[in-house]
Protein backbone atom coordinates (compact mmCIF):
# COMPACT_ATOMS: atom_id res chain seq x y z
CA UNK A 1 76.73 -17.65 123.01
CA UNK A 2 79.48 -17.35 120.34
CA UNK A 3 81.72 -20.35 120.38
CA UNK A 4 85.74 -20.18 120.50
CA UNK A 5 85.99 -21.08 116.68
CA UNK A 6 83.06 -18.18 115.87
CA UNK A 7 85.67 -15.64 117.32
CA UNK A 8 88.00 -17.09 115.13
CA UNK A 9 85.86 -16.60 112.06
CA UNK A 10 85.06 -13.35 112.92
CA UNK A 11 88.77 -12.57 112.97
CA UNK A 12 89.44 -13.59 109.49
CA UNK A 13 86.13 -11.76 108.29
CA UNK A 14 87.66 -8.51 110.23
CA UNK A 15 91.20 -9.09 108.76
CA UNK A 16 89.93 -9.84 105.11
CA UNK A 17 87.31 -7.66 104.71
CA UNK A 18 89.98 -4.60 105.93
CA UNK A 19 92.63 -6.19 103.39
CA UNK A 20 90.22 -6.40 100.40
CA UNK A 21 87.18 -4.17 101.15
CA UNK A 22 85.43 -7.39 99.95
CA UNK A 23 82.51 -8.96 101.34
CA UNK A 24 83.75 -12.52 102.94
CA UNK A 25 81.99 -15.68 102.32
CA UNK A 26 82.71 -19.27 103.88
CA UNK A 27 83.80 -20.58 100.80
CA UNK A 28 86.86 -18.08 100.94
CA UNK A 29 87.06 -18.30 104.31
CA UNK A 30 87.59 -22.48 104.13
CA UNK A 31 90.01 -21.99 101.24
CA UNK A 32 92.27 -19.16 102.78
CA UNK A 33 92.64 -20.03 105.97
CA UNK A 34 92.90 -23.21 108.04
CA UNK A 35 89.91 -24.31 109.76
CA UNK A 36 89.87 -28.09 109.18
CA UNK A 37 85.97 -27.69 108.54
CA UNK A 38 83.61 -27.09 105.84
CA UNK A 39 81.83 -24.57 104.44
CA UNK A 40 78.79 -25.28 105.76
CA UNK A 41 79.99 -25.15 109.49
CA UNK A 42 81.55 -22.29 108.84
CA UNK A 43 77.95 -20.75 107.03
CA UNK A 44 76.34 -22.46 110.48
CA UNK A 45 79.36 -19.93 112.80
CA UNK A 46 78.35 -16.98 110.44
CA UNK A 47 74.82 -17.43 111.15
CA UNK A 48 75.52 -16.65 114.90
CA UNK A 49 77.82 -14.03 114.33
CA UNK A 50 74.70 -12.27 112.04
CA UNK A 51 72.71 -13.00 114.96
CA UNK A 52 74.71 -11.35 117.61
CA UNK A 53 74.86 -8.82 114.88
CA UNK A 54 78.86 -8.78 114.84
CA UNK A 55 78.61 -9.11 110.97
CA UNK A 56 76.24 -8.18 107.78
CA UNK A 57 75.55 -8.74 104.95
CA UNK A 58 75.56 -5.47 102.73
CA UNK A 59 73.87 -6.85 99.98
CA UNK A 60 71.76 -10.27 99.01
CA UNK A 61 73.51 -13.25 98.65
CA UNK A 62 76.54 -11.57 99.38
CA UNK A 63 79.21 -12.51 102.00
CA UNK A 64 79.53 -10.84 104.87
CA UNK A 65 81.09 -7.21 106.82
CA UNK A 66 81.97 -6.51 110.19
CA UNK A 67 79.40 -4.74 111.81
CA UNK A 68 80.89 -2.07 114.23
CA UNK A 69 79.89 -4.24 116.97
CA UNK A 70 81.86 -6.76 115.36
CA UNK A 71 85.22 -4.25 115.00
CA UNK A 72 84.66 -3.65 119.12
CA UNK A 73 84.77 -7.51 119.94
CA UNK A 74 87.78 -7.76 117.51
CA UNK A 75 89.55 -4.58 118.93
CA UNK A 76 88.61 -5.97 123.05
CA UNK A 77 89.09 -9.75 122.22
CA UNK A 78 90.99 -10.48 118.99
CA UNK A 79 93.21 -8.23 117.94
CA UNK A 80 97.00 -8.51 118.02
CA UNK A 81 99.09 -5.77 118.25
CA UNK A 82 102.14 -6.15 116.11
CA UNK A 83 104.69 -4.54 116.58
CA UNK A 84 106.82 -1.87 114.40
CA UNK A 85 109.59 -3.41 112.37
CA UNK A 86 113.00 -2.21 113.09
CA UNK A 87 112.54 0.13 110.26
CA UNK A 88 109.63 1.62 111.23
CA UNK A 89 111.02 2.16 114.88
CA UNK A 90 114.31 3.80 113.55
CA UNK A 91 112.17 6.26 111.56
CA UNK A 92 110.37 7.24 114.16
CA UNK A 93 113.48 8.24 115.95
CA UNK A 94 114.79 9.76 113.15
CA UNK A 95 112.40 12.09 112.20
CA UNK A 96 111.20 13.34 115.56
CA UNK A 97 114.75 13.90 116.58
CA UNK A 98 115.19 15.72 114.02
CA UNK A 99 112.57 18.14 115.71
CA UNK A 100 113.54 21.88 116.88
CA UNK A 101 110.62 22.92 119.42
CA UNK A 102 107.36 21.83 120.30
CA UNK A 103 105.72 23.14 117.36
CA UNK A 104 108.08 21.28 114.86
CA UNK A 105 108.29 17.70 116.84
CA UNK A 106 104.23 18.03 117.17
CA UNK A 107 103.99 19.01 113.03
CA UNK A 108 106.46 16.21 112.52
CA UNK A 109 104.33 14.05 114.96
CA UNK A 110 101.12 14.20 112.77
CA UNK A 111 103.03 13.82 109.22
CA UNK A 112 104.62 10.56 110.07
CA UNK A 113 101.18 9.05 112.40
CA UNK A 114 99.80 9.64 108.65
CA UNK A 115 102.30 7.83 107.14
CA UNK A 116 102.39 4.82 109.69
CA UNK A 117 98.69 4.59 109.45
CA UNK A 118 97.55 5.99 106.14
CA UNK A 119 94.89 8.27 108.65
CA UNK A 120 94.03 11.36 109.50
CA UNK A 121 96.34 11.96 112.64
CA UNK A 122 95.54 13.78 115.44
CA UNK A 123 97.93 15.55 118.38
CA UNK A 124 97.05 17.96 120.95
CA UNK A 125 98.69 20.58 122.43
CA UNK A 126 100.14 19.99 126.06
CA UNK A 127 97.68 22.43 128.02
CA UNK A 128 99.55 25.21 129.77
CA UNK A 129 96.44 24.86 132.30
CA UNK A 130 97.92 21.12 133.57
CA UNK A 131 101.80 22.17 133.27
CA UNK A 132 103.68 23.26 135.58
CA UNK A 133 106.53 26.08 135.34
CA UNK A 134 110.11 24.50 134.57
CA UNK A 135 112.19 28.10 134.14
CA UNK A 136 111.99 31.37 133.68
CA UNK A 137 114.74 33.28 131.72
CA UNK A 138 114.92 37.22 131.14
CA UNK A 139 116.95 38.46 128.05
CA UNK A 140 117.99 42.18 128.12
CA UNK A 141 117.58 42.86 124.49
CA UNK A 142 118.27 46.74 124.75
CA UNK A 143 117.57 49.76 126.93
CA UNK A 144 114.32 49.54 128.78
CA UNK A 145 113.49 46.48 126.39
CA UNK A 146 114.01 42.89 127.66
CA UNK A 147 112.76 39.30 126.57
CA UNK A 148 110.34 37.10 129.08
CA UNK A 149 110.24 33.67 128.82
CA UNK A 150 108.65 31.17 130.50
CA UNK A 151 109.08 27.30 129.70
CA UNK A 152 106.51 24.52 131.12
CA UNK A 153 107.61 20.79 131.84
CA UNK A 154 105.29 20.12 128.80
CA UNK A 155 107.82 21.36 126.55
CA UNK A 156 105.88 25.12 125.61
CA UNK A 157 107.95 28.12 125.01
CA UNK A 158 106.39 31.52 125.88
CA UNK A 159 107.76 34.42 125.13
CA UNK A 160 107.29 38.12 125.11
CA UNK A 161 109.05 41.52 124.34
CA UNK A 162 108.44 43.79 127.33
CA UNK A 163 108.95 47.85 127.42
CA UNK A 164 110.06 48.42 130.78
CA UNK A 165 110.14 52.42 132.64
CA UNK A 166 113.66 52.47 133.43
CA UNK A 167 116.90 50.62 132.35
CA UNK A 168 117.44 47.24 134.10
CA UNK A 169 120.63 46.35 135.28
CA UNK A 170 122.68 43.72 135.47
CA UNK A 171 122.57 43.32 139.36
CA UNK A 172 118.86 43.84 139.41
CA UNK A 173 118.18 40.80 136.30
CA UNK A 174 119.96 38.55 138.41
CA UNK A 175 118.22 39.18 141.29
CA UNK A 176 114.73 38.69 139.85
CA UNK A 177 115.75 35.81 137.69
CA UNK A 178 117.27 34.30 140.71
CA UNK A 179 113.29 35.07 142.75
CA UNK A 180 111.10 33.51 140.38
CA UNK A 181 112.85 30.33 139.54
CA UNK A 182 113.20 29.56 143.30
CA UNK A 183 109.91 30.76 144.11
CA UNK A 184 108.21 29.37 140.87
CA UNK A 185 109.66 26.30 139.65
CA UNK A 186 107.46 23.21 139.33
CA UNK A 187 104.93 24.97 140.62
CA UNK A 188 101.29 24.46 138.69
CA UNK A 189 100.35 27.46 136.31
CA UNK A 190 97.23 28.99 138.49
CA UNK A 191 99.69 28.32 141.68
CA UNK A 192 102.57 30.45 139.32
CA UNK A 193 99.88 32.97 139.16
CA UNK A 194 99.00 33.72 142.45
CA UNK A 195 102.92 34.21 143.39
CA UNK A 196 103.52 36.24 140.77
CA UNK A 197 101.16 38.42 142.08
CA UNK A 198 103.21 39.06 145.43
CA UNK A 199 106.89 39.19 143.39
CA UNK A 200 106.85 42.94 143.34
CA UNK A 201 106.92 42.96 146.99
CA UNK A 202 110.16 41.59 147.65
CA UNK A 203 111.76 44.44 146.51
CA UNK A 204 113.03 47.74 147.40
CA UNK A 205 110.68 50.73 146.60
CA UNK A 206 112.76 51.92 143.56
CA UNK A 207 112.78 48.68 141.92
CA UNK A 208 109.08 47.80 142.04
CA UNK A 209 108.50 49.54 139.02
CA UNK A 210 110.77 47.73 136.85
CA UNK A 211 109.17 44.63 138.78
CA UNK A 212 105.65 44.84 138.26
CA UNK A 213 105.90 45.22 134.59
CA UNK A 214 107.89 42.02 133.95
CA UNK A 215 105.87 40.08 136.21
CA UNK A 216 102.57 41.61 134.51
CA UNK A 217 104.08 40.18 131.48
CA UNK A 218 104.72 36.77 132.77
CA UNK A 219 100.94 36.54 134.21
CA UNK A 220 99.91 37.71 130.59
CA UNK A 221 101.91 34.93 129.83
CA UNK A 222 100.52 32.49 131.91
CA UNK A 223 97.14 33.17 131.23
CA UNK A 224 97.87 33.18 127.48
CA UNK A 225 97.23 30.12 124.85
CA UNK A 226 95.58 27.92 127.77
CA UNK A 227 93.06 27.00 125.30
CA UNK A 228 93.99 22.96 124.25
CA UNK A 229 94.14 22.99 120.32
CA UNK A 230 94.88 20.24 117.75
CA UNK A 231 97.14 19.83 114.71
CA UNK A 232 95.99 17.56 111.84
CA UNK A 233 97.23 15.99 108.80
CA UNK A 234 96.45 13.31 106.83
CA UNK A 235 92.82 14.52 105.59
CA UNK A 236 93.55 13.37 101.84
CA UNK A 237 94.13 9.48 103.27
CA UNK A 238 90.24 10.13 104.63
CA UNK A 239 88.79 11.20 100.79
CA UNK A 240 90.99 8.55 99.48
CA UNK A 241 88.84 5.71 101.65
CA UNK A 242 85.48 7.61 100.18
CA UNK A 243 83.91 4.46 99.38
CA UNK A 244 84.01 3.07 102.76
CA UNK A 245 81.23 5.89 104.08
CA UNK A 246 77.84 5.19 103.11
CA UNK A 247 76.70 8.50 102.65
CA UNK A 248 78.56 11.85 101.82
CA UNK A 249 81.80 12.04 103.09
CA UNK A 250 81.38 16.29 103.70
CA UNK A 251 79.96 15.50 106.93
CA UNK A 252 83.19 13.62 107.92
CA UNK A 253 85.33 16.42 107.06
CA UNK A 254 82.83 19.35 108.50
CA UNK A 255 82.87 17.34 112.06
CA UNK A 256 87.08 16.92 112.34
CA UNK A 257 87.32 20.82 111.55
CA UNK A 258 85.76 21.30 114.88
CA UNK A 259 88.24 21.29 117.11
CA UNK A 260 86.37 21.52 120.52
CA UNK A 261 84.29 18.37 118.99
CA UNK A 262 87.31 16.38 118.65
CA UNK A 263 89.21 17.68 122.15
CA UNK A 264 85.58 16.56 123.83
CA UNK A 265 86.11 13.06 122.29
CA UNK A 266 89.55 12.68 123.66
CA UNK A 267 89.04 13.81 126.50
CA UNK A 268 86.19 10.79 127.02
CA UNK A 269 87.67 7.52 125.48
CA UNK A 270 89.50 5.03 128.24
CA UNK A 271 92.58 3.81 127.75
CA UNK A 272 92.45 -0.03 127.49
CA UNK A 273 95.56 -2.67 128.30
CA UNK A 274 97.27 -1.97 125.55
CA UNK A 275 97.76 1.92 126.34
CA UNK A 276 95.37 2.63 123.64
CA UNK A 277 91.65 3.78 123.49
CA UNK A 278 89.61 3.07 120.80
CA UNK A 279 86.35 4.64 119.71
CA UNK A 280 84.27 2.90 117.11
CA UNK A 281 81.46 3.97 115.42
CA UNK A 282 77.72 4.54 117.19
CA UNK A 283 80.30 5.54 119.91
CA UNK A 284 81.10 8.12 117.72
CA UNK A 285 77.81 9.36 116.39
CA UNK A 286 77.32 12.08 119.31
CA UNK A 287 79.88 13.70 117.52
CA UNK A 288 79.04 13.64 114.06
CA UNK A 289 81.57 10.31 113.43
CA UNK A 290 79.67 7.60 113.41
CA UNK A 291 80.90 5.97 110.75
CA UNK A 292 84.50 6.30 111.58
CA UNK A 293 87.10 4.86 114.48
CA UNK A 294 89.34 7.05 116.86
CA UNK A 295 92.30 5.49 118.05
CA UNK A 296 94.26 7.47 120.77
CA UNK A 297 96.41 7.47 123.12
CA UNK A 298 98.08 9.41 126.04
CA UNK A 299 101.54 11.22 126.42
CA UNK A 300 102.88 14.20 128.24
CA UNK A 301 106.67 14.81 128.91
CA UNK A 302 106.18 13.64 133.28
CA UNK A 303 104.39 10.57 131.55
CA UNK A 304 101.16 12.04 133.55
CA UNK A 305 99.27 11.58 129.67
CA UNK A 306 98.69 15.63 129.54
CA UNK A 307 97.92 15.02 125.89
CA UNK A 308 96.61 12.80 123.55
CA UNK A 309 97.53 11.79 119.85
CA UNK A 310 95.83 9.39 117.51
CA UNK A 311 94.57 8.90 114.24
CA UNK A 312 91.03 8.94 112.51
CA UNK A 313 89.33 6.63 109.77
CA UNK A 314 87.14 4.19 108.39
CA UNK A 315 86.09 2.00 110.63
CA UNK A 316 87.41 -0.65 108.27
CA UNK A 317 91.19 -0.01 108.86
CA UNK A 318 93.98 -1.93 109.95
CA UNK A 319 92.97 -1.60 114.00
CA UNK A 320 96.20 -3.99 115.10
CA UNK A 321 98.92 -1.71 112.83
CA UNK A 322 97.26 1.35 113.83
CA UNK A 323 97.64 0.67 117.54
CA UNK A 324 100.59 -0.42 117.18
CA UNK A 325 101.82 2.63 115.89
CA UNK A 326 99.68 5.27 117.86
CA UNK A 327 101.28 3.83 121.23
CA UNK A 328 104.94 3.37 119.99
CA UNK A 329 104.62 7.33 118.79
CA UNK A 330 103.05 8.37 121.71
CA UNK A 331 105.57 6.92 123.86
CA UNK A 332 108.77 8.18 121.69
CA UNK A 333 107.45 11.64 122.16
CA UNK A 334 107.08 10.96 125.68
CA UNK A 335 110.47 10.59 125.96
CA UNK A 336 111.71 13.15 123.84
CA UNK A 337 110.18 15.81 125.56
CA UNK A 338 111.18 14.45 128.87
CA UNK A 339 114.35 14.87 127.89
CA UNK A 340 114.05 18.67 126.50
């Protein structure tokens, strides 16, 4: 049984060892930080942490690691999230407001995650398979050419140039823009699907045609870049923490280029009370990343968490920060889209 003040030492082992990537002994423990004990009690707490295998020692005589036990009771039982400074808030808004489509605010999403946390950062795509349809606009570009567009509630914009067999009037656009917003509009993709296959039918014989082509295109559409995918950035903070891998860092980077890996992992960590799942180590290894931590967390533009973002690293990284600024993201983006 690990006592109240054993907890506490394994805090301060957690928090040094991150700040110095130095091993932590009692004797630094009793001189930076205020126990009211000496070094020998705190040896006698360290000896039951070692036990319950919460900390190491990487070398002998040294002081001692978290183990990535140890990082999970810190991360459940310890850890404080702190949260942003002022600054840190206001660039957040800032930069992501500065966004002009999904692609942009998602690109701008994983450059400043990297910058909060000095990780790789993580964001995937809201999947078109879990939206549902918001509008759908037709642009007559020319003569028998016109624009489709369709726009989820997850904030993707599809669109496609269409060659149609005759010229499409004015009268005619209106109509079938009028049709499929009423008779599509919030509904779920596959349920979009399924009445687009009908559309043509509301129409008069001559106009069916014209019809059937632009809602082809919109299925097409619909159907279309369902596959979830992830943008990255950040990998250079990863070679920069090297040292902290025991082995070659290659496999590291091999695993987080596969995408479907990664997508598999978020799509199985919990979120835990502080909106925020964490993954550490061994509970990595089935995906090649077992020396690393995966902090995540949900957002989607309903709040329904249709996507996750997150960062990747060490497992020796600054787990309260991180949090702290994986949620705080992850909600701003929440509400930017929901009010696109």
């Amino acid at each position: 049984m690990v006592s109240d003040r054993s907890l506490e030492v394994l805090r301060v082992i957690v928090q040094d060892y991150v700040a110095s990537r130095e091993p932590v002994g009692s004797k630094s423990i009793v001189e930076r930080h205020a126990f009211g004990v000496s070094a020998a009690t705190i040896r006698n707490d360290m000896a039951l942490l070692e036990e319950e295998e919460l900390i190491a020692a990487p070398h002998t005589s040294s002081g001692r690691i978290p183990t990535d036990k140890g990082y999970r009771v810190f991360v459940d039982q310890l850890a404080d999230l702190r949260p942003l400074s002022g600054a840190q808030r206001q660039a957040i808004e800032t930069f992501l407001g500065q966004s002009v489509d999904l692609d942009d605010v998602l690109a701008r999403t994983v450059r400043l995650l990297s910058q909060l946390t000095h990780q790789v950062a993580l964001v995937q795509y809201p999947s078109l398979s879990r939206s549902r349809v918001r509008h759908i606009e037709i642009v007559s570009l020319a003569p028998r050419r016109i624009m489709t567009v369709l726009i989820t509630d997850t904030g993707r914009v599809e669109q496609r140039l269409v060659d149609i067999p005759a010229d499409l009037d004015d009268e005619l656009l209106g109509q079938l823009r009028t049709r499929l917003n009423s008779s599509l509009g919030g509904l779920g993709l596959a349920d979009a699907a399924h009445t687009l296959a009908s559309m043509p039918d509301q129409f008069e014989v001559a106009q069916r045609p014209i019809v059937a082509h632009v809602v082809s295109s919109l299925i097409e559409q619909v159907a279309e870049n369902r596959q979830d995918r992830l943008v990255m950035a950040g990998t250079a903070n990863l070679v920069r923490t090297e040292e902290d891998f025991s082995g070659s860092i290659y496999p590291v980077l091999e695993a987080i280029e596969e995408q479907v890996t990664l997508l598999r992992l978020f799509g199985e960590v919990e979120t835990d009370t502080h909106g925020v799942s964490v993954s550490i180590g061994r509970e990595n290894a089935e995906f090649g990343l077992g020396e690393t931590s995966v902090l995540t967390s949900g957002y989607g533009a309903t709040g329904r968490g249709v996507a996750r973002l997150g960062v990747l690293g060490p497992m020796r990284m600054d787990y309260s920060n991180n949090m702290a600024a994986v949620r705080a993201v992850a909600r701003y983006l929440t509400r930017l889209l929901g009010d696109d």
